[in-house]
Protein backbone atom coordinates (compact mmCIF):
# COMPACT_ATOMS: atom_id res chain seq x y z
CA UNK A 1 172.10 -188.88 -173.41
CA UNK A 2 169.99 -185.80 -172.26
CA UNK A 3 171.72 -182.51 -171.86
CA UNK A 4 172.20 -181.49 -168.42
CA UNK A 5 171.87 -177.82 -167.80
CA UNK A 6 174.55 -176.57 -165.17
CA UNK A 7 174.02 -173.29 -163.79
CA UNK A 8 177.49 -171.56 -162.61
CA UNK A 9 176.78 -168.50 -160.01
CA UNK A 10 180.09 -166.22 -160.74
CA UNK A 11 181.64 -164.00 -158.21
CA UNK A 12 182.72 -161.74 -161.57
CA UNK A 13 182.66 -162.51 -165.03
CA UNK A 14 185.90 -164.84 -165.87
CA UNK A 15 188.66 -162.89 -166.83
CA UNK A 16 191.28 -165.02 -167.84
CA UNK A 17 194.16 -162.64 -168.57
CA UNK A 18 193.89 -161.04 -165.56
CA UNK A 19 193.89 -163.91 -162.77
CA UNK A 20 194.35 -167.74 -162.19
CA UNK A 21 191.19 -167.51 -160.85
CA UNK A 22 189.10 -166.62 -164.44
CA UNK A 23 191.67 -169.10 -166.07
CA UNK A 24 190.37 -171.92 -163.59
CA UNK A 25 186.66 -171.14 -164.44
CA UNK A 26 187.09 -171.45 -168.19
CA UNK A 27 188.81 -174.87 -167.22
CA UNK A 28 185.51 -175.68 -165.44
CA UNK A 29 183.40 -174.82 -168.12
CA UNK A 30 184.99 -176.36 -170.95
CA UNK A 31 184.90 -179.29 -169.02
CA UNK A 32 180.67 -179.19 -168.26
CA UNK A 33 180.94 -178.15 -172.45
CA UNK A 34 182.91 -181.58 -173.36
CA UNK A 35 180.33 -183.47 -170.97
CA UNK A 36 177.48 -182.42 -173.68
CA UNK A 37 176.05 -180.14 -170.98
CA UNK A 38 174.38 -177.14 -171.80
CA UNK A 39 176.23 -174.21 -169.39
CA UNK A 40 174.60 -171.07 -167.92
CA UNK A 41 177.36 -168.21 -166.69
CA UNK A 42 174.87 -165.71 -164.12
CA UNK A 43 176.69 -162.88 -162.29
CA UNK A 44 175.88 -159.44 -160.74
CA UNK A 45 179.28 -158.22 -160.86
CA UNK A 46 179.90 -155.42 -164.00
CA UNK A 47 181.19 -156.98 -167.15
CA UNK A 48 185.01 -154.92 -167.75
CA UNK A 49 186.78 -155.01 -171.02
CA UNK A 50 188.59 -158.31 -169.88
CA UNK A 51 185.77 -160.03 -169.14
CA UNK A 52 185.85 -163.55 -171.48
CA UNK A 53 183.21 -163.81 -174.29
CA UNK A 54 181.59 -166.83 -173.01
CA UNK A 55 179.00 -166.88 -175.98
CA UNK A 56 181.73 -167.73 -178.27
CA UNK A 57 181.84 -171.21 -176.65
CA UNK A 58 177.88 -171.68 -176.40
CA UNK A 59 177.55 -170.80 -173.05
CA UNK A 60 174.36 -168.61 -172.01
CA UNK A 61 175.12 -165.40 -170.11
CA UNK A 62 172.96 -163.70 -167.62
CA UNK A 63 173.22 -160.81 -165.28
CA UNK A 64 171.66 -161.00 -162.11
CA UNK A 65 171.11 -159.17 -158.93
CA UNK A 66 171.93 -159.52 -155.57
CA UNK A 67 168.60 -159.76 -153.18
CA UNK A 68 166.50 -160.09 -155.56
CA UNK A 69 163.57 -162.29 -156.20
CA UNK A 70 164.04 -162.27 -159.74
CA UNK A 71 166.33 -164.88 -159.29
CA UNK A 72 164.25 -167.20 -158.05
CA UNK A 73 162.00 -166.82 -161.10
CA UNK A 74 164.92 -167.34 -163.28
CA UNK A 75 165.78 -170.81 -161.29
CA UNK A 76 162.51 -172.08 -161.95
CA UNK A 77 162.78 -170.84 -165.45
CA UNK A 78 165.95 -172.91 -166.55
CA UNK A 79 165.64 -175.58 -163.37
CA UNK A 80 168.94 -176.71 -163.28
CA UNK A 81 170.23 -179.81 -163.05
CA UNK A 82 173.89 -178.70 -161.42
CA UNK A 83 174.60 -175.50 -159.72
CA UNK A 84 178.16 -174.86 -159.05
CA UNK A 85 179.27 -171.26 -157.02
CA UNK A 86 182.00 -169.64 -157.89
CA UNK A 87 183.61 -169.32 -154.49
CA UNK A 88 181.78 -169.58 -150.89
CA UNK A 89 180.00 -165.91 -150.84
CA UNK A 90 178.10 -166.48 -153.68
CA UNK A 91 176.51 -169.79 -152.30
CA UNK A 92 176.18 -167.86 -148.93
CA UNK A 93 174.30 -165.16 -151.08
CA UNK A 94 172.70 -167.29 -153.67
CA UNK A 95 172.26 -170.70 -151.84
CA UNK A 96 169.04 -170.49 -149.87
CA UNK A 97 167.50 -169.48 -153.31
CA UNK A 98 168.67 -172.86 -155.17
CA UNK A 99 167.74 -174.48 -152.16
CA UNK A 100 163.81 -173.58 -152.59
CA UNK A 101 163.64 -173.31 -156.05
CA UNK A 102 165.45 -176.25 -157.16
CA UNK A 103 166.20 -179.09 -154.00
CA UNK A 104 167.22 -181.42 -156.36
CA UNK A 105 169.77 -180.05 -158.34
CA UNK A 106 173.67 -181.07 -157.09
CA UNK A 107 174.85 -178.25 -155.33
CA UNK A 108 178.83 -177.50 -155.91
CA UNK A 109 181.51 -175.10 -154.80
CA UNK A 110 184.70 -174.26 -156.51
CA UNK A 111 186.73 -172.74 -153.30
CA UNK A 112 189.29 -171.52 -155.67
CA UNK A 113 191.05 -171.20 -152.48
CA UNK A 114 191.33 -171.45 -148.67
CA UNK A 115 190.27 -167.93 -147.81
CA UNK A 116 190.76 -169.08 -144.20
CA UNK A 117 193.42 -169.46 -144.51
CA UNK A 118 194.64 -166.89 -146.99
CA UNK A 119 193.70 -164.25 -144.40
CA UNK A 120 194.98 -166.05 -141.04
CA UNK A 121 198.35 -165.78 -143.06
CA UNK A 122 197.76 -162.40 -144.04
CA UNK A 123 196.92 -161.35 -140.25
CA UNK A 124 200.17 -163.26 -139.04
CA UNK A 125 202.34 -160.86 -141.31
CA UNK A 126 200.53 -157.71 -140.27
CA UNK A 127 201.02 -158.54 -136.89
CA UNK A 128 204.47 -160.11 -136.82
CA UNK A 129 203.46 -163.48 -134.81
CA UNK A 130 204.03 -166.93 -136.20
CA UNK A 131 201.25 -168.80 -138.32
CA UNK A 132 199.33 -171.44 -135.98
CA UNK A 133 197.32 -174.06 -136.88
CA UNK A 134 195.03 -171.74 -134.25
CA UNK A 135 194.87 -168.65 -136.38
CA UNK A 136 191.90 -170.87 -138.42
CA UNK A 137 189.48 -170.56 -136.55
CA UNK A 138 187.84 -166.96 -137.36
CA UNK A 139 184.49 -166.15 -138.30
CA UNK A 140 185.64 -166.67 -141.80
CA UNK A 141 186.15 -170.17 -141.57
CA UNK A 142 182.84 -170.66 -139.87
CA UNK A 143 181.37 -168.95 -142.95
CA UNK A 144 183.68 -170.85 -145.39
CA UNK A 145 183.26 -174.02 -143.60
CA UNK A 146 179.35 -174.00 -143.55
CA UNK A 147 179.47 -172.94 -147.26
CA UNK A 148 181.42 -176.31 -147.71
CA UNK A 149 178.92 -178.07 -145.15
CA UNK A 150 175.79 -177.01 -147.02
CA UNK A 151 176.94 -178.18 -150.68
CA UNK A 152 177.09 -181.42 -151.95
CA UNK A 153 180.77 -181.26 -153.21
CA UNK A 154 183.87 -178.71 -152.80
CA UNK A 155 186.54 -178.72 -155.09
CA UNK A 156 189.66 -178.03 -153.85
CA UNK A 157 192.37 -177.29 -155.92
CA UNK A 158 195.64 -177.81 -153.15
CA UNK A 159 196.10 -181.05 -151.49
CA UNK A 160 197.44 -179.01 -148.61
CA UNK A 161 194.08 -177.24 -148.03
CA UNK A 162 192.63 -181.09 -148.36
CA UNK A 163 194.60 -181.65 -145.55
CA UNK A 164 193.30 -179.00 -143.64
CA UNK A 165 189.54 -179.52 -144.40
CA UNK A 166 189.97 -183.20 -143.23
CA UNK A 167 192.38 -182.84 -140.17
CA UNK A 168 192.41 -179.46 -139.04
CA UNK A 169 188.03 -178.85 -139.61
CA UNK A 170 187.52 -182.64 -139.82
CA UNK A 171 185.00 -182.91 -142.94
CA UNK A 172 184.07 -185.85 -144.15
CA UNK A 173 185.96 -186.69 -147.51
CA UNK A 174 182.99 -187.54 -149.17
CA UNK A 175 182.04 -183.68 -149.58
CA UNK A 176 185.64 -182.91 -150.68
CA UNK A 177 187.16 -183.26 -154.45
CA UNK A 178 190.63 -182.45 -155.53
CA UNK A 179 190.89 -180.50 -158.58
CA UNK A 180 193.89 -178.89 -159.77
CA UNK A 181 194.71 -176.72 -162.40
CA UNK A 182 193.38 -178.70 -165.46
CA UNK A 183 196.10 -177.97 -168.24
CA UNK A 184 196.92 -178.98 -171.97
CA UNK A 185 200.73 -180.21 -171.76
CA UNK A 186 203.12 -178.63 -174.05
CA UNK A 187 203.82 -181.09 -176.91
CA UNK A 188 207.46 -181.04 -178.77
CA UNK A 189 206.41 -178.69 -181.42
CA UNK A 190 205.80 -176.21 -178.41
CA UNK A 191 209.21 -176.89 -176.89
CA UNK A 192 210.86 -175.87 -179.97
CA UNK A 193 209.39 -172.31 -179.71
CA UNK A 194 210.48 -172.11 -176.51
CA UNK A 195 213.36 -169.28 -176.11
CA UNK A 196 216.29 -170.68 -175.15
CA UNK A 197 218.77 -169.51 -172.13
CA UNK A 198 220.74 -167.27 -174.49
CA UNK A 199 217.68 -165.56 -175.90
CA UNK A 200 216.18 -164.38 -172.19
CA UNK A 201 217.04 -161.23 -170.40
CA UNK A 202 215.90 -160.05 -167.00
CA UNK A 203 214.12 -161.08 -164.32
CA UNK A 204 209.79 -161.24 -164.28
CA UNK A 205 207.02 -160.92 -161.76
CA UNK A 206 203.24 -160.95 -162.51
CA UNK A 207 200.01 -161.20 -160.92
CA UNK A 208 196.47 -159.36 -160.49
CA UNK A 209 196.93 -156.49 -158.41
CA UNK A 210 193.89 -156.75 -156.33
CA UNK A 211 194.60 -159.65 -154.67
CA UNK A 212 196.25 -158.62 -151.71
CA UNK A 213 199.28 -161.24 -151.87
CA UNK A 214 200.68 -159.98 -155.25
CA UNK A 215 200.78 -156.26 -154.17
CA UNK A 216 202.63 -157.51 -150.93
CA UNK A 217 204.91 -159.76 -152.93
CA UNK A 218 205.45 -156.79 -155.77
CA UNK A 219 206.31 -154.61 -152.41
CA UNK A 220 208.77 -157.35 -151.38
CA UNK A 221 210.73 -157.47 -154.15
CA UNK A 222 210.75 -153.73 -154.43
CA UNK A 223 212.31 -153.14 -151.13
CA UNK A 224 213.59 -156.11 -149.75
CA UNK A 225 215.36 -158.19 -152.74
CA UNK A 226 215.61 -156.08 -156.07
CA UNK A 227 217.90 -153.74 -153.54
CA UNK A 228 220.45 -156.20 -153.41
CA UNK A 229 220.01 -158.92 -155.82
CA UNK A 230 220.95 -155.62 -158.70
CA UNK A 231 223.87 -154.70 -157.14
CA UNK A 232 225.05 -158.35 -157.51
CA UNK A 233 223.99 -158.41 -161.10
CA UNK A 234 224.15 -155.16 -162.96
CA UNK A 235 222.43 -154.63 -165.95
CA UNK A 236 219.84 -157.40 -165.62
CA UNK A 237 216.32 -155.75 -165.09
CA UNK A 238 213.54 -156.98 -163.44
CA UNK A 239 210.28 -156.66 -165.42
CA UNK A 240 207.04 -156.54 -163.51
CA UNK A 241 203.64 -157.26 -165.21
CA UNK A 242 199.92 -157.15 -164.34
CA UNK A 243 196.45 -156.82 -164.53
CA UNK A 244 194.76 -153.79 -162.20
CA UNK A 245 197.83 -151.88 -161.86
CA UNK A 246 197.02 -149.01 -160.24
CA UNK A 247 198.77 -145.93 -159.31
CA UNK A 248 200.57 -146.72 -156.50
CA UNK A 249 202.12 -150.06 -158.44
CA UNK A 250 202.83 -147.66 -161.42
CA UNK A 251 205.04 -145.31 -159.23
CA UNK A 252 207.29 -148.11 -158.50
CA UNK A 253 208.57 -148.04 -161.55
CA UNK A 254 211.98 -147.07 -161.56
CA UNK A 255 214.20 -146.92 -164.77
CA UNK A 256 217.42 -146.28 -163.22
CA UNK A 257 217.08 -148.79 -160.40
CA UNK A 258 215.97 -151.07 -163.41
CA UNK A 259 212.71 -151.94 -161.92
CA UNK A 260 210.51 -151.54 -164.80
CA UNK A 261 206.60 -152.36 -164.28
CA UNK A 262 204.81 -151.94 -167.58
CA UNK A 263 201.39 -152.48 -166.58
CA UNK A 264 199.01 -155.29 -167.70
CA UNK A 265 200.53 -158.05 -169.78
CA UNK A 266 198.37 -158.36 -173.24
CA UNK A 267 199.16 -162.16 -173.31
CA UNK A 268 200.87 -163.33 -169.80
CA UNK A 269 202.69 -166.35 -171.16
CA UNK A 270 204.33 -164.17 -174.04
CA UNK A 271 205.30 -162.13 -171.11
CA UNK A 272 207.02 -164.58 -169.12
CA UNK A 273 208.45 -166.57 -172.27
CA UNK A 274 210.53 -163.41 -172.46
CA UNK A 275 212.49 -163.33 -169.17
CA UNK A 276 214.91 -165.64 -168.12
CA UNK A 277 214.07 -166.45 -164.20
CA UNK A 278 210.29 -165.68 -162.51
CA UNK A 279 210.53 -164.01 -159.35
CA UNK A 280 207.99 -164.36 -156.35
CA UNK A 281 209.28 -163.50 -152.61
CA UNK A 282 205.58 -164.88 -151.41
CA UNK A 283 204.59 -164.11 -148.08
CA UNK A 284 200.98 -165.19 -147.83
CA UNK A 285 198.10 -166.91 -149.58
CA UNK A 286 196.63 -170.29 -150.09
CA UNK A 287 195.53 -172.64 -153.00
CA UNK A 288 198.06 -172.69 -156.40
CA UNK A 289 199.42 -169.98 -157.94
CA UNK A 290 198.46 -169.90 -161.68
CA UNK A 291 201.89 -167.63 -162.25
CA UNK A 292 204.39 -170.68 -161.88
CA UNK A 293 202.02 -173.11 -163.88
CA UNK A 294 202.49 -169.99 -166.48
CA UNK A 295 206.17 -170.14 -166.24
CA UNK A 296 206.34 -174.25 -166.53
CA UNK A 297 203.76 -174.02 -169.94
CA UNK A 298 207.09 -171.17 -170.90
CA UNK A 299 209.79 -173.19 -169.74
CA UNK A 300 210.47 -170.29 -166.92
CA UNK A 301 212.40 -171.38 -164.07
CA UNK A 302 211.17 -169.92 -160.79
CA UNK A 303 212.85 -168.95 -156.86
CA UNK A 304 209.89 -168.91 -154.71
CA UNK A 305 209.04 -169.11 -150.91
CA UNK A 306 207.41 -172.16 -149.16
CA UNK A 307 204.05 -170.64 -149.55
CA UNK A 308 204.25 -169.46 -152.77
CA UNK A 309 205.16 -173.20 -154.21
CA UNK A 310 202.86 -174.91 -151.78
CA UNK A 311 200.94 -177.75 -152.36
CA UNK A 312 202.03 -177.50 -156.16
CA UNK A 313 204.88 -180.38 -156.20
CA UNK A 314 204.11 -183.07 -154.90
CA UNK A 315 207.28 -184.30 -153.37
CA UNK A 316 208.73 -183.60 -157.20
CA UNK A 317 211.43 -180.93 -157.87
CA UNK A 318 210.68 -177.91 -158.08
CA UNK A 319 211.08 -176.07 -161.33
CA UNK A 320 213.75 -173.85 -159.54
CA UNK A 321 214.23 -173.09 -156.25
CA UNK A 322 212.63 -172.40 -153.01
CA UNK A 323 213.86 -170.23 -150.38
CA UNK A 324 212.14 -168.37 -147.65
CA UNK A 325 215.22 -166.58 -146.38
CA UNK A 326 215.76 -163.45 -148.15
CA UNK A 327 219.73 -163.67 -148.54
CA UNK A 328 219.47 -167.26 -149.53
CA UNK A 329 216.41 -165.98 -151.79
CA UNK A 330 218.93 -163.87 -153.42
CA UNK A 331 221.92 -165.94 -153.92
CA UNK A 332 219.04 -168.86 -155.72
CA UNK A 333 218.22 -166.18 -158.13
CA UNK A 334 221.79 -165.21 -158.70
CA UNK A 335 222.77 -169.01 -159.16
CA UNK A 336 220.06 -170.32 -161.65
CA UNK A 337 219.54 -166.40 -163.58
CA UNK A 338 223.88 -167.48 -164.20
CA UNK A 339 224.34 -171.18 -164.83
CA UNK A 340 222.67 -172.60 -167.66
CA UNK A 341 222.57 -176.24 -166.59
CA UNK A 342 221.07 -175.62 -163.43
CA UNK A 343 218.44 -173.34 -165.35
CA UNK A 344 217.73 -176.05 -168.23
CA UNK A 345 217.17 -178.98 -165.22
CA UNK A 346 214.38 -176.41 -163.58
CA UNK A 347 212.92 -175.98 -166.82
CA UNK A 348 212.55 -179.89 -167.29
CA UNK A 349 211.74 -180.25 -163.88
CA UNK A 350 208.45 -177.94 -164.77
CA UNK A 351 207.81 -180.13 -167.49
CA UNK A 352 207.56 -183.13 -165.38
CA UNK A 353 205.72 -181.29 -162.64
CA UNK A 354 202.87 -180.44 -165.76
CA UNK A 355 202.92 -183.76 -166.80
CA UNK A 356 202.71 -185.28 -163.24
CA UNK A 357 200.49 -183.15 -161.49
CA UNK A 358 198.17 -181.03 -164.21
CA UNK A 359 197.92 -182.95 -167.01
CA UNK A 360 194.06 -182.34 -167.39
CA UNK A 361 193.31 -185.92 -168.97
CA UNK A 362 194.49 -187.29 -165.52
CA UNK A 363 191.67 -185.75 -164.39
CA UNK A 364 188.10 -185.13 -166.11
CA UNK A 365 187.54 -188.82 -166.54
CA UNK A 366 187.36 -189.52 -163.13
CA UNK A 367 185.48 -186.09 -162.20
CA UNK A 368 182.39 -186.53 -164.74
CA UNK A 369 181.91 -190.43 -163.12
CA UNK A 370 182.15 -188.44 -159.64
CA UNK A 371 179.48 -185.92 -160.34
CA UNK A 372 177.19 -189.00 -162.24
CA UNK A 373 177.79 -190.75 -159.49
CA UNK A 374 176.81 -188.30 -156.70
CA UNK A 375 173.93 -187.23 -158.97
CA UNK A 376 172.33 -190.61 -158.30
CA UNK A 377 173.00 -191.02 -155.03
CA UNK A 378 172.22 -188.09 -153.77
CA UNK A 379 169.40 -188.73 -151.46
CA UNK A 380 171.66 -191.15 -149.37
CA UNK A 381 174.42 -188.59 -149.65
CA UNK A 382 172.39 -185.90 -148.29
CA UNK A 383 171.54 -188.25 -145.55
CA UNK A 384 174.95 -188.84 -144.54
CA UNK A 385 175.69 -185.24 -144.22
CA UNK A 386 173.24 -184.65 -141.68
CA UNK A 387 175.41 -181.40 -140.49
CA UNK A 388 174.69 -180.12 -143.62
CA UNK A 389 170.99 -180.05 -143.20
CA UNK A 390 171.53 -178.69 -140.05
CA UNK A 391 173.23 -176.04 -141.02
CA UNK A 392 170.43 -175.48 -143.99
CA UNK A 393 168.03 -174.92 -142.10
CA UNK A 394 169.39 -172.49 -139.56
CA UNK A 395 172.02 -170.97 -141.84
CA UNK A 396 170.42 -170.73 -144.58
CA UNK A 397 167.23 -169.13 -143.04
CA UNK A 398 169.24 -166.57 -141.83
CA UNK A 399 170.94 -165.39 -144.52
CA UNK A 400 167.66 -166.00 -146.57
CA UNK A 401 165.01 -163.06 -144.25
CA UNK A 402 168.44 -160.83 -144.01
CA UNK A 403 168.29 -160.84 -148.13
CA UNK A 404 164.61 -160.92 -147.91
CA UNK A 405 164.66 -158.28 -145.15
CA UNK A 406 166.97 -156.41 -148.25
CA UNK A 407 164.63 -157.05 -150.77
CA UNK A 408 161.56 -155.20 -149.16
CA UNK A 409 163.88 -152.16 -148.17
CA UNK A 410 165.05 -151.96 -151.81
CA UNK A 411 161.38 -151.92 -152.90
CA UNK A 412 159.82 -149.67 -150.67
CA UNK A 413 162.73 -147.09 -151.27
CA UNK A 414 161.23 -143.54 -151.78
């Protein structure tokens, strides 16, 4: 079988300590690696001291440039047989190029996410007015959507945004692939090194401080529920973890209020493994939230909002509880952080929600015949996205002399 070469356009360089996001892209790649392929990693972004040493699993590295023409000699260079973008602005930066340079390759996009969506949510808590199905239809989801419109296959990672892209935008399902989290389940020799209920103290939150939902959530809990919920069980701490923790999530540390943030976790799961019930008061966001599928791989029972465990079950239980209400949000984490049987079913439940729903040989079977498949048909599924064409040519032509337009005024700069 010939090695493929798949070129993979990164927003940043994976960090996989620091977000779900960097975690998902390794997924990706060892996935392309256990195909036989051969897998370039190209970015602009600065490397940081997290960044993932991708050369230790074979996989070329290259820094790029944005608006550059450089690119295009590097496309023609490799000539790729799969280019997957790592979320919709790098196609909308990087697209036009493939287009030219390389017409035949299979064009994909990992969404990671809605953002649509992510930010109609995020607008409907800054302005106090209920989320409507309305609130979609910005200029982001015209960008997001004609991202999806102009590649030959999205991955989405939440069946809930699957729903959206099919009955809210109405995209045909042949451009759409569900992906979740792609995860090695914990076998019994793991489940013995598990702590046990006894062993755990305090509560936990984590996440990556940049993205907007975590800082609101870590806000949340600092003024909303921690208030209460350690009046109504004194002692306990809550311990809050995270990459990017600036200065103004470092001040909310608080020793006698027991609200102790430490900063970034050196290994997240060892974190979490630590702590006896995950905490996440979630008021906006979209796709999966890697944090929970963290606390399931520690047998960490969670209390969560609707948002924050959406899309993630499955009709299953939940490992732990969901409330939206912020008193009954309190009284779930009083109830399972207190009685060990309810806390040991959660913990199963998580194990059965891993097994169920991200169990990653469920999965990459049926994804590599997918891509083969669209790979050879891929003429006649061009055809059938006729939209997407559409939108190629006009789109992309406009976002192609804007870059050029960049391009010129970079190299005549004085």
């Amino acid at each position: 079988m010939t090695e493929k070469k798949i070129l993979i356009i990164g927003l940043v360089w994976p960090e996989p300590g620091s977000s779900a996001a960097g975690t998902r892209m390794l997924q990706l790649i060892d996935f392309f690696i256990s195909e036989g392929d051969q897998v370039i990693f190209a970015c602009a972004a600065s490397k940081t001291e997290y960044s993932f040493d991708l050369v230790q699993k074979g996989v070329i590295e290259q820094e790029i440039e944005l608006n550059d023409d450089g690119f295009n000699v590097f496309l023609q260079e490799i000539s790729p047989d799969t280019v997957l973008f790592d979320r919709f602005v790098m196609e909308e930066q990087y697209g036009w190029r493939v287009q030219q340079e390389c017409p035949d390759a299979l064009r994909v996009l990992d969404t990671e996410d809605l953002h649509c969506l992510r930010h109609a949510r995020q607008m409907s808590i800054k302005t106090g007015q209920p989320f409507q199905t309305s609130d979609l239809f910005t200029d982001m989801a015209k960008r997001e959507i004609a991202s999806i419109l102009r590649c030959d296959l999205s991955l989405i990672i939440s069946e809930v945004e699957m729903k959206i892209l099919k009955e809210t935008f109405r995209l045909d399902t042949s451009l759409l692939y569900y992906l979740p989290f792609l995860e090695e389940i914990p076998e019994e020799a793991d489940l013995k090194q598990w702590s046990s209920f006894e062993e755990r103290a305090g509560f936990v939150f984590i996440g990556n401080y940049l993205h907007e939902p975590n800082w609101h959530t870590l806000q949340t809990l600092k003024t909303t529920i921690w208030p209460v919920l350690r009046k109504k069980l004194p002692g306990v701490y809550l311990h809050i973890y995270g990459a990017y923790s600036s200065q103004k999530v470092m001040q909310l540390h608080n020793e006698k209020e027991k609200f102790m943030v430490h900063g970034r976790a050196t290994d997240a799961k060892a974190a979490i493994s630590k702590h006896k019930v995950l905490l996440a008061p979630i008021q906006f966001g979209a796709g999966l939230k890697g944090k929970f599928i963290d606390a399931m791989l520690t047998g960490t029972p969670n209390v969560t909002s609707s948002i924050g465990a959406e899309g993630m079950s499955g009709g299953l239980n939940w490992n732990g509880i969901i409330a939206d209400d912020p008193e009954l949000f309190i009284a779930s984490a009083v109830s399972l952080y207190q009685m060990k049987d309810q806390w040991l079913q959660a913990q199963q439940n998580g194990l059965l929600l891993l097994h169920a729903r991200y169990n990653k040989q469920s999965f990459l079977a049926d994804f590599g015949i997918a891509l083969k498949n669209l790979s050879q048909d891929l003429k006649s599924h061009r055809q059938r996205n006729f939209f997407g064409q559409i939108l190629q040519y006009h789109n992309a032509n406009s976002t192609k002399y804007m870059s050029l337009w960049i391009t010129e005024k970079k190299r005549h700069r004085p």
